[in-house]
Protein backbone atom coordinates (compact mmCIF):
# COMPACT_ATOMS: atom_id res chain seq x y z
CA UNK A 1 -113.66 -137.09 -50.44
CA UNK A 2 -110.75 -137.42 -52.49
CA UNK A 3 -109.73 -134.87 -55.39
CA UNK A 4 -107.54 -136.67 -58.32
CA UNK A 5 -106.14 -133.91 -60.17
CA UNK A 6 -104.60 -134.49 -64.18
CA UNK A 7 -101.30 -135.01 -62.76
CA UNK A 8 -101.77 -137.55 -60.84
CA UNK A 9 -102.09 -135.73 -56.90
CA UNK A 10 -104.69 -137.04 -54.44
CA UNK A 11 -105.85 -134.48 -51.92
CA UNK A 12 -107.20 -136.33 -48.93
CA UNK A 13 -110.52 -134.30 -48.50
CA UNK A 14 -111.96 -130.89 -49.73
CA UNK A 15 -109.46 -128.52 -50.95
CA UNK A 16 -110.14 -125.08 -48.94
CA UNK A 17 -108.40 -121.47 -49.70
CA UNK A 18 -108.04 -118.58 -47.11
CA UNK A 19 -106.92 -115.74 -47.94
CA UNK A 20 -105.42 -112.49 -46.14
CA UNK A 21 -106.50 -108.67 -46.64
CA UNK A 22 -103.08 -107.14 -47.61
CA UNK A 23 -103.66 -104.04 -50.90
CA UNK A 24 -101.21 -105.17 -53.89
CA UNK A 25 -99.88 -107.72 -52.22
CA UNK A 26 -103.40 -110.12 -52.79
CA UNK A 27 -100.85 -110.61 -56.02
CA UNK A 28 -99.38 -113.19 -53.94
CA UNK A 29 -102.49 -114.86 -53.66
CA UNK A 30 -103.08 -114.56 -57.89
CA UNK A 31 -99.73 -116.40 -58.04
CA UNK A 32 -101.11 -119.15 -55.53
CA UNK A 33 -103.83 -119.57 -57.70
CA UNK A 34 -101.87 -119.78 -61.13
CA UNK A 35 -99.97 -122.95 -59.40
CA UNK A 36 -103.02 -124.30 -58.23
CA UNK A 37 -105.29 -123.69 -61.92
CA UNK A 38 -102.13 -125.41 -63.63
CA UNK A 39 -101.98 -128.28 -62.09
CA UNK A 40 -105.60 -128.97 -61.94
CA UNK A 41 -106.51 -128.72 -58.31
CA UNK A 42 -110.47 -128.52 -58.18
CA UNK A 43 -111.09 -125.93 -55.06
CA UNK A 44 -113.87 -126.69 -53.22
CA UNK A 45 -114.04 -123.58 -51.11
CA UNK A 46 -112.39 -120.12 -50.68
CA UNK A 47 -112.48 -117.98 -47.83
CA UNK A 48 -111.14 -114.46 -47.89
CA UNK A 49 -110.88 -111.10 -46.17
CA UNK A 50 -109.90 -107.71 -48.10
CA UNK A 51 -107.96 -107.93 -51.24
CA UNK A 52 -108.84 -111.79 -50.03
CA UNK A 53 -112.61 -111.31 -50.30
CA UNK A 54 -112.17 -110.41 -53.60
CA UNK A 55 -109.87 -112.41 -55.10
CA UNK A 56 -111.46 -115.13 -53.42
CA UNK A 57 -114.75 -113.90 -55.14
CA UNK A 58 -112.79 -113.82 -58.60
CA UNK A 59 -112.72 -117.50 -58.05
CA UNK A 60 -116.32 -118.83 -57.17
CA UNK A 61 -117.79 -116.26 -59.37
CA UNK A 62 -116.41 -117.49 -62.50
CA UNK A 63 -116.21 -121.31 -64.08
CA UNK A 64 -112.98 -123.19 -63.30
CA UNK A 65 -111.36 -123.29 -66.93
CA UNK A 66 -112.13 -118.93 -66.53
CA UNK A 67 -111.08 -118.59 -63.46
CA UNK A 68 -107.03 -117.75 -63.20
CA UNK A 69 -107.84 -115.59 -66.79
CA UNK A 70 -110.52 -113.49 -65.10
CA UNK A 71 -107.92 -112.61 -61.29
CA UNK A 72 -105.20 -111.85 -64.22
CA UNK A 73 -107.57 -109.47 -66.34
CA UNK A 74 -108.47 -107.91 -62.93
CA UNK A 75 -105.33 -107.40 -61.53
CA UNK A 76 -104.19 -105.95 -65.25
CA UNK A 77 -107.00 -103.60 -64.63
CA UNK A 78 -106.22 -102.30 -61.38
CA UNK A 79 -102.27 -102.35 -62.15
CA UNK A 80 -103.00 -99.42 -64.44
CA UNK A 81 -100.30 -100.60 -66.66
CA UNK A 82 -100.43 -97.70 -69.35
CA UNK A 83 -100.44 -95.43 -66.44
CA UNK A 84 -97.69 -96.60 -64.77
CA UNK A 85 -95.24 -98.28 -67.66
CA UNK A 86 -94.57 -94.61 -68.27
CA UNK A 87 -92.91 -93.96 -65.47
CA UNK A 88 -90.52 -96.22 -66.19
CA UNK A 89 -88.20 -93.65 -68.29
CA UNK A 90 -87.75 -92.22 -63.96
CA UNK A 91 -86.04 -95.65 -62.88
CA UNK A 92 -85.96 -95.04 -59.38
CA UNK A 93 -88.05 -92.76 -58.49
CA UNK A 94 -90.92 -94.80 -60.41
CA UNK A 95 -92.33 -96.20 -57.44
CA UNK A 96 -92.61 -93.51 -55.14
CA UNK A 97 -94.29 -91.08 -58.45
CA UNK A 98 -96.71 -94.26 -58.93
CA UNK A 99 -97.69 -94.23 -54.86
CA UNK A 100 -98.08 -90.55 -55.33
CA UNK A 101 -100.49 -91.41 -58.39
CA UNK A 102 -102.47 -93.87 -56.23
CA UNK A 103 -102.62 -91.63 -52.89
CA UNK A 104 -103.90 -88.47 -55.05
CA UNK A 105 -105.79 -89.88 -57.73
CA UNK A 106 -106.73 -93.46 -56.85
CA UNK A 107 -106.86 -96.43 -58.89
CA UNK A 108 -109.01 -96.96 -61.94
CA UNK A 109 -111.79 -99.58 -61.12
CA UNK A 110 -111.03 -100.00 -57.17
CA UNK A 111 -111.72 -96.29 -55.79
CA UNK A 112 -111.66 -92.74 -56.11
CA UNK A 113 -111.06 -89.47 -54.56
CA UNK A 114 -113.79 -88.59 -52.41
CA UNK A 115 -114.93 -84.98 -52.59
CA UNK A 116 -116.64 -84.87 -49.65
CA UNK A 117 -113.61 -85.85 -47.03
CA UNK A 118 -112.09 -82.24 -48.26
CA UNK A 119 -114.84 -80.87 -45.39
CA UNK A 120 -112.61 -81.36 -42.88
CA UNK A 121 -112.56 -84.43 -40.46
CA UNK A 122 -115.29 -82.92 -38.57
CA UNK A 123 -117.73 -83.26 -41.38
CA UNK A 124 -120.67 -84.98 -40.45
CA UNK A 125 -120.88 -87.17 -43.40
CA UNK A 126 -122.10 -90.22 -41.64
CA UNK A 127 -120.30 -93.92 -41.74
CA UNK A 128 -120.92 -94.46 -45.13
CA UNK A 129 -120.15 -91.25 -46.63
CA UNK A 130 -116.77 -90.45 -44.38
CA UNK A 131 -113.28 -91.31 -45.91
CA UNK A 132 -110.85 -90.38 -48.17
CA UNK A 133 -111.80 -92.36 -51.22
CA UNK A 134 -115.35 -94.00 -52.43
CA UNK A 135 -115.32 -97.42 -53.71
CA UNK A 136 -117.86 -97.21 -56.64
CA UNK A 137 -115.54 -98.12 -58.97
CA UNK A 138 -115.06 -101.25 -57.40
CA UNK A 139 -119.16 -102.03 -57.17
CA UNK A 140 -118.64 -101.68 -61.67
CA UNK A 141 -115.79 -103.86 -61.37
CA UNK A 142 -116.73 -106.61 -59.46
CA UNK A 143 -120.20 -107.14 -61.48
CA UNK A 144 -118.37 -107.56 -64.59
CA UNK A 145 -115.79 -109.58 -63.67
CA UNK A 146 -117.99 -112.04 -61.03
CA UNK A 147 -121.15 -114.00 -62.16
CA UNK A 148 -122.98 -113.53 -58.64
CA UNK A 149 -125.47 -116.08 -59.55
CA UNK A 150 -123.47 -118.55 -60.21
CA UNK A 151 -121.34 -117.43 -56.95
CA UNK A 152 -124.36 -118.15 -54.99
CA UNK A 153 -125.27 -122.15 -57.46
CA UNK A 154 -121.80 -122.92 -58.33
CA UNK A 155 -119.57 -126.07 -56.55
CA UNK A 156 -117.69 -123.48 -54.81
CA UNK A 157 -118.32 -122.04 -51.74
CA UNK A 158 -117.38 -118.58 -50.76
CA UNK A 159 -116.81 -117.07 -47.04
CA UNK A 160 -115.72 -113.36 -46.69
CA UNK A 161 -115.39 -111.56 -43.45
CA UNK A 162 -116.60 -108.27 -42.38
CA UNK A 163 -116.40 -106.33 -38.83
CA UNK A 164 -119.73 -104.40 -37.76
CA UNK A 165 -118.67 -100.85 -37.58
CA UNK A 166 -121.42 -100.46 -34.40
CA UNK A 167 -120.92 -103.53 -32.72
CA UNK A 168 -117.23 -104.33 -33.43
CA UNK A 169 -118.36 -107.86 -33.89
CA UNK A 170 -117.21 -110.09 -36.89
CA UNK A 171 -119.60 -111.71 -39.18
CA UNK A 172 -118.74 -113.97 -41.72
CA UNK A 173 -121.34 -114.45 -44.51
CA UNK A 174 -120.94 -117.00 -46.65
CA UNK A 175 -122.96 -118.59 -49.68
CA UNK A 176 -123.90 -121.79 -47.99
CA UNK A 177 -125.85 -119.86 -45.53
CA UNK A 178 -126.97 -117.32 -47.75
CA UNK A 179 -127.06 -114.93 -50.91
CA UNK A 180 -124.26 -112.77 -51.65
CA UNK A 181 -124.41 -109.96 -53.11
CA UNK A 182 -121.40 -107.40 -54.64
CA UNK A 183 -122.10 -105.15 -51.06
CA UNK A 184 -120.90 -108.35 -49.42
CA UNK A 185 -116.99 -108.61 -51.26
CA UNK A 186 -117.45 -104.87 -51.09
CA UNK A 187 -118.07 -104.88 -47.08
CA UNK A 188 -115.04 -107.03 -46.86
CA UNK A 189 -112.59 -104.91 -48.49
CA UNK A 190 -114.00 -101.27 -46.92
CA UNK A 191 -110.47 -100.54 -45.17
CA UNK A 192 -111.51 -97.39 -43.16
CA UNK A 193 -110.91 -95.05 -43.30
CA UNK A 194 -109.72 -94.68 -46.63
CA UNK A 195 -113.10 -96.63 -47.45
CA UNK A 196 -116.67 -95.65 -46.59
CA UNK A 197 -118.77 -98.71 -44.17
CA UNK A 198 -120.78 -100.77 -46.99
CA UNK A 199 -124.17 -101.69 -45.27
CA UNK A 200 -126.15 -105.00 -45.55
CA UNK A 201 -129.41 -105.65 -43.93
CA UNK A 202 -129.51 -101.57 -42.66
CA UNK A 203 -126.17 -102.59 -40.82
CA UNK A 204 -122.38 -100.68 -42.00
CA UNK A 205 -119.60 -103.07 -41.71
CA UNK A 206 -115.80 -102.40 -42.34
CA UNK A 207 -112.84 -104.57 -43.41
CA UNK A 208 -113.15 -107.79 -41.77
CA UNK A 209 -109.06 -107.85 -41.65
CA UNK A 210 -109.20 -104.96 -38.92
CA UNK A 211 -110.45 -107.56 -36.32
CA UNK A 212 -109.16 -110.94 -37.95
CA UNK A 213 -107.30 -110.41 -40.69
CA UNK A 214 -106.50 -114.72 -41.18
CA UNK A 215 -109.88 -116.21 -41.37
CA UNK A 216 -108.55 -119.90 -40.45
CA UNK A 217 -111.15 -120.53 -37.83
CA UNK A 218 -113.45 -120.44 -40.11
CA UNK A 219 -113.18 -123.65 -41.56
CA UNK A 220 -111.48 -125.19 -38.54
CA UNK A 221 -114.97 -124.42 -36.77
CA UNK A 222 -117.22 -125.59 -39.68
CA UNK A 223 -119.89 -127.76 -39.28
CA UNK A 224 -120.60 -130.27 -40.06
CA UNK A 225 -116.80 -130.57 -40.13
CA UNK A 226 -115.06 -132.18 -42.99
CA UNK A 227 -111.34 -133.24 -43.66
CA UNK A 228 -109.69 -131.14 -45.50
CA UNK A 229 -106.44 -129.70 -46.89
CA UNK A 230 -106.23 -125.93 -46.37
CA UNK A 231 -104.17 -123.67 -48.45
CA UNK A 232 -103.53 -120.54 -45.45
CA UNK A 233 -101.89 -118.09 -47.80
CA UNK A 234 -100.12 -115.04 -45.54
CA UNK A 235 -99.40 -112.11 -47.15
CA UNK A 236 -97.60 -110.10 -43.90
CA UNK A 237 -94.83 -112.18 -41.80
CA UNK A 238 -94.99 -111.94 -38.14
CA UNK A 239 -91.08 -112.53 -37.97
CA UNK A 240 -88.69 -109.90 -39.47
CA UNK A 241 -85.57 -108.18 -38.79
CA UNK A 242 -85.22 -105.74 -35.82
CA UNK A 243 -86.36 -102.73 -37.23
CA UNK A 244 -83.90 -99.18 -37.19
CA UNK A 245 -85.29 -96.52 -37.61
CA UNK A 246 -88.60 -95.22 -37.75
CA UNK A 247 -89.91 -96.10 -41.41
CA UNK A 248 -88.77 -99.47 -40.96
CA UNK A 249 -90.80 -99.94 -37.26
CA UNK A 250 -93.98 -98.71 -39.79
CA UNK A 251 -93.55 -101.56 -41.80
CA UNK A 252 -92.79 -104.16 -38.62
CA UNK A 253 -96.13 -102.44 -37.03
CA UNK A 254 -98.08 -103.42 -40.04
CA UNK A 255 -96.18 -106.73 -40.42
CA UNK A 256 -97.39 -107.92 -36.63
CA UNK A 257 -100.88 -106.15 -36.69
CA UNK A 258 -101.82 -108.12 -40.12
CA UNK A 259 -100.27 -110.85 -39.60
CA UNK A 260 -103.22 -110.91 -36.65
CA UNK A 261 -101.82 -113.93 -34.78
CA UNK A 262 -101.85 -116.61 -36.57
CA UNK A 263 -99.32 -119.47 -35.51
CA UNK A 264 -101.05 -118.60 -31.62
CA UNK A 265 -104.56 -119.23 -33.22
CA UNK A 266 -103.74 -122.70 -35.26
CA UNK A 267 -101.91 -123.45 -32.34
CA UNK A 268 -105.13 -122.93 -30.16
CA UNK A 269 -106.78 -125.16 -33.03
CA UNK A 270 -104.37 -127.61 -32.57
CA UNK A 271 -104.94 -128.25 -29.10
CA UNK A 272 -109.01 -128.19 -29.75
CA UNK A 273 -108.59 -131.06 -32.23
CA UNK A 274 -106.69 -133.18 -30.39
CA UNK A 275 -109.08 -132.67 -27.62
CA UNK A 276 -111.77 -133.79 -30.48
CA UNK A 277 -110.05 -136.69 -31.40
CA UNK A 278 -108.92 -138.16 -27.52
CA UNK A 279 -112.90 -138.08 -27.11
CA UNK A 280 -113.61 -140.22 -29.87
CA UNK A 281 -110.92 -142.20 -28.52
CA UNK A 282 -112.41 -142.46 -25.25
CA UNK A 283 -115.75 -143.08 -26.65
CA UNK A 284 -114.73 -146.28 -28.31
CA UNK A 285 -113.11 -147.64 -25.12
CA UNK A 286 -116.48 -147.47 -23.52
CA UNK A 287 -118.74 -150.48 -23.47
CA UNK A 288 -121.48 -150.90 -26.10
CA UNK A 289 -124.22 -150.63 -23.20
CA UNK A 290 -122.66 -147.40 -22.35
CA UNK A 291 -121.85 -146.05 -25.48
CA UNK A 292 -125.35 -146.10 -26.60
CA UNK A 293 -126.78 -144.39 -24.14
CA UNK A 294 -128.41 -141.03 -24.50
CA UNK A 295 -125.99 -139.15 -22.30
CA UNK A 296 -122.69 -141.22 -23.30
CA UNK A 297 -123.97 -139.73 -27.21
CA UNK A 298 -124.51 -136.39 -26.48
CA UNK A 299 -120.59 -136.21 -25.29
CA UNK A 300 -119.53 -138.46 -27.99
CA UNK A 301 -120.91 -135.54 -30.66
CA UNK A 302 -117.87 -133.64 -29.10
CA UNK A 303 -115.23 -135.68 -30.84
CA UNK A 304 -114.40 -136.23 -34.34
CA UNK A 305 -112.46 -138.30 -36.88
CA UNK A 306 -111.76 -135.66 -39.55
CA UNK A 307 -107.53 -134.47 -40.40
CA UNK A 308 -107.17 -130.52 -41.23
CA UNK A 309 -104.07 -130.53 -43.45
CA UNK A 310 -102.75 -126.66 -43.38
CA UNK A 311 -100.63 -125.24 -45.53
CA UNK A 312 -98.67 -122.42 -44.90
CA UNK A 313 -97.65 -120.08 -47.63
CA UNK A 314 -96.18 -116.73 -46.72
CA UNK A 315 -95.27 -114.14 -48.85
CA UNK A 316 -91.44 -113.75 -48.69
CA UNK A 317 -90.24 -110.35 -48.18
CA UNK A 318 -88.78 -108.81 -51.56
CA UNK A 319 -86.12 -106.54 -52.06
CA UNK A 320 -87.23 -102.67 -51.32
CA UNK A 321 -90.53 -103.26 -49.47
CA UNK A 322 -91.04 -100.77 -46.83
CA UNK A 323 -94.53 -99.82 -45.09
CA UNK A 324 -96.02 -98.38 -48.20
CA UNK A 325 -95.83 -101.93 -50.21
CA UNK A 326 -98.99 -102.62 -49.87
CA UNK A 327 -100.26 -99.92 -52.28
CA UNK A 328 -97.40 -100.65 -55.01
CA UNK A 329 -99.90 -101.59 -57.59
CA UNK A 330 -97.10 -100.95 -60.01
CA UNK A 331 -96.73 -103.81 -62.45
CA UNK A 332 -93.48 -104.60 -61.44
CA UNK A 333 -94.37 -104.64 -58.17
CA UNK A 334 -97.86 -107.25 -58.83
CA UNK A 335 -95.35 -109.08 -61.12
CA UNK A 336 -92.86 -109.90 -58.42
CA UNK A 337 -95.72 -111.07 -55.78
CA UNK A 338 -97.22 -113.10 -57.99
CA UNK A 339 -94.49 -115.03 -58.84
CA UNK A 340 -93.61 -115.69 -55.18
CA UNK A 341 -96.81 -116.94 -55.32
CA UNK A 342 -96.60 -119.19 -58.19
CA UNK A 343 -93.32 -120.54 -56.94
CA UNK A 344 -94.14 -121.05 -53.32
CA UNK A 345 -97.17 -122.61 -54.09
CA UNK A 346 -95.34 -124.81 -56.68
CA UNK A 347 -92.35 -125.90 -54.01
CA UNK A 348 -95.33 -126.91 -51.59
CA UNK A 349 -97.19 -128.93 -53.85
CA UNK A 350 -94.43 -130.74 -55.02
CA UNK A 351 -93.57 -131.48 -51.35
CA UNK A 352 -97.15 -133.18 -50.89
CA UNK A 353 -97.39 -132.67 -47.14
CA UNK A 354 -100.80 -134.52 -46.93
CA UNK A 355 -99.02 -137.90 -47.98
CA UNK A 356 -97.42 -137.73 -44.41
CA UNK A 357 -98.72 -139.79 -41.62
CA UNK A 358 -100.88 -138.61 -39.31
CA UNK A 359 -100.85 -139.75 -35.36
CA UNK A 360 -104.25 -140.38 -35.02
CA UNK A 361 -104.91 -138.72 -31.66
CA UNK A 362 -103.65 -135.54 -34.03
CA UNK A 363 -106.48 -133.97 -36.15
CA UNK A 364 -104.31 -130.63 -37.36
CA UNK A 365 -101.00 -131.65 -39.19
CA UNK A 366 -99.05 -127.90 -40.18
CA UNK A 367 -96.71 -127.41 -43.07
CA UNK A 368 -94.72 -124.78 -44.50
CA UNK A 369 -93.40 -123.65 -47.72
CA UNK A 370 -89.59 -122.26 -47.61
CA UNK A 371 -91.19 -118.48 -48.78
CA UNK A 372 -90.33 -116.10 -45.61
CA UNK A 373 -86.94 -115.44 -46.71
CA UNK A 374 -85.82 -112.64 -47.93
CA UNK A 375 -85.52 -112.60 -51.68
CA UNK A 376 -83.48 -109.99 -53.95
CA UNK A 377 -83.74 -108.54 -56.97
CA UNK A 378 -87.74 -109.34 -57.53
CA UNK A 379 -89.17 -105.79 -57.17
């Protein structure tokens, strides 16, 4: 399958987004988006976990011509921009008064205090009722800014992942498979324990990002598998400058636990493609008596012809991020992510990594856009 976009690009299969869990900095991943929506790049599925789930849900649950206008009217929303453009006459001290906002008030449509955490940590509240905030807020949001039943018809598929707060194992539920439902994005994003477990089918599951946090597997794992280019847009960077002191080995911590392995997993994926694609190669050296056997067949369905174009788009570190910058849902702070966003996404496009060859025993070509420097000046 081939995607012709207005301007004239090809994409050489179905155009798949992942997307990290990361707090404010899913404005990376609104950015992404705005490049994409420009230039006319029909997406053919989104996968996301966290912030992720939901942006991702922002985009299957609404039309295509709708869809950047209804992330920006969301992320508006949350931004609190009245709130906050007031504490602009404190330059300085802005952000830290805003994260104080956030931390003892919440934010307007995502979550609220919860009353019931001031019990004490000992409180038996249960999985759904324990933690520091309740997500309500969110539940209103989300069904008036995504049209679940067309989530669940539209073109667009939609994967978000969730970890099973008894089991500890992941689940990824997706609309192919079945309906999804608000609780679903909700699940997705419940970050405990500042968020309660949200339960589906009598089951409480947490924040798929605290067990895989890059969701890349699953569409390298898909099947029936298809070819496809895959925007993989990372919102913490592995790599980073040797840390000092100890509220710069916070933000390092959270850097390397979010980042949640990625270039050791596509590597991984790597290797299992080429493995897919040397038995299809073996296959066809085979005799035609042979081939068609039953048993020669069953080991044949073991390789594959399809080519996984990834994508890499990282989120560069900007000036004055420290280990709180993932709740600086200032509007400065959005603004500045999500033009990384636009502008990384922009530079990688315009590269057009796809049109590269491909060695044919390779099924997984990788790309990256310049974005993990470190940028001034954009906070």
């Amino acid at each position: 399958m081939t995607t012709n976009c207005p301007q004239g690009i090809a994409l050489p299969g179905q155009v798949v987004l992942v997307f990290q869990g990361g707090g404010a900095l899913g404005a990376y991943q609104l950015g992404v988006y705005q490049a994409i929506h420009e230039l006319g790049i029909q997406v053919d599925w989104v996968i996301g976990t966290s912030i992720g789930a939901i942006n991702a849900a922002l985009i299957a649950g609404n039309p295509p011509e709708r869809r950047f206008k209804r992330m920006a009217e969301f992320w508006n929303l949350i931004t609190g921009r009245a709130r906050f453009d007031l504490l602009a006459a404190w330059p300085g001290v802005d952000r830290a008064l805003a994260r104080g906002m956030i931390i003892g008030g919440g934010i307007a449509g995502f979550f609220e205090p919860n009353p019931a955490s001031w019990f004490g940590p000992f409180a038996p509240l249960g999985v759904d009722r324990a933690s520091h905030y309740r997500i309500e807020p969110l539940r209103k949001t989300l069904a008036s800014f995504v049209d679940f039943d067309l989530l669940n018809a539209g073109p667009t598929r939609l994967t978000v992942g969730a970890v099973n707060a008894r089991s500890g194992a992941m689940r990824y539920f997706d609309s192919r498979d079945e309906r999804l439902s608000v609780e679903h994005v909700m699940s997705s994003g419940a970050l405990p324990p500042a968020f309660p477990a949200i339960r589906i089918d009598g089951e409480p599951y947490w924040d798929g990002g605290i067990y895989s946090n890059t969701p890349i597997e699953v569409v390298l794992d898909d099947k029936p598998r298809k070819s496809s280019v895959i925007f993989s847009v990372h919102l913490w960077n592995p790599a980073g400058p040797e840390p000092q002191n100890l509220w710069q080995i916070s933000e390092r911590q959270k850097d390397i636990q979010y980042a949640s392995r990625t270039d050791s997993h596509i590597a991984r994926q790597q290797q299992i493609h080429r493995l897919r694609h040397v038995v299809r190669e073996l296959v066809k050296r085979l005799p035609e008596s042979e081939r068609n056997t039953p048993e020669v067949q069953e080991l044949a369905a073991w390789g594959c012809q399809t080519t996984m174009r990834l994508i890499k788009l990282a989120a560069p570190r900007l000036d004055g991020d420290d280990p709180l910058k993932d709740i600086d849902f200032t509007p400065a702070g959005v603004a500045a992510h999500q033009r990384a966003g636009y502008e990384g996404a922009m530079r990688a496009i315009a590269a057009h990594p796809w049109d590269t060859p491909l060695d044919p025993i390779e099924g997984l070509a990788v790309s990256s856009a310049d974005d993990d420097l470190v940028r001034e000046g954009q906070t």
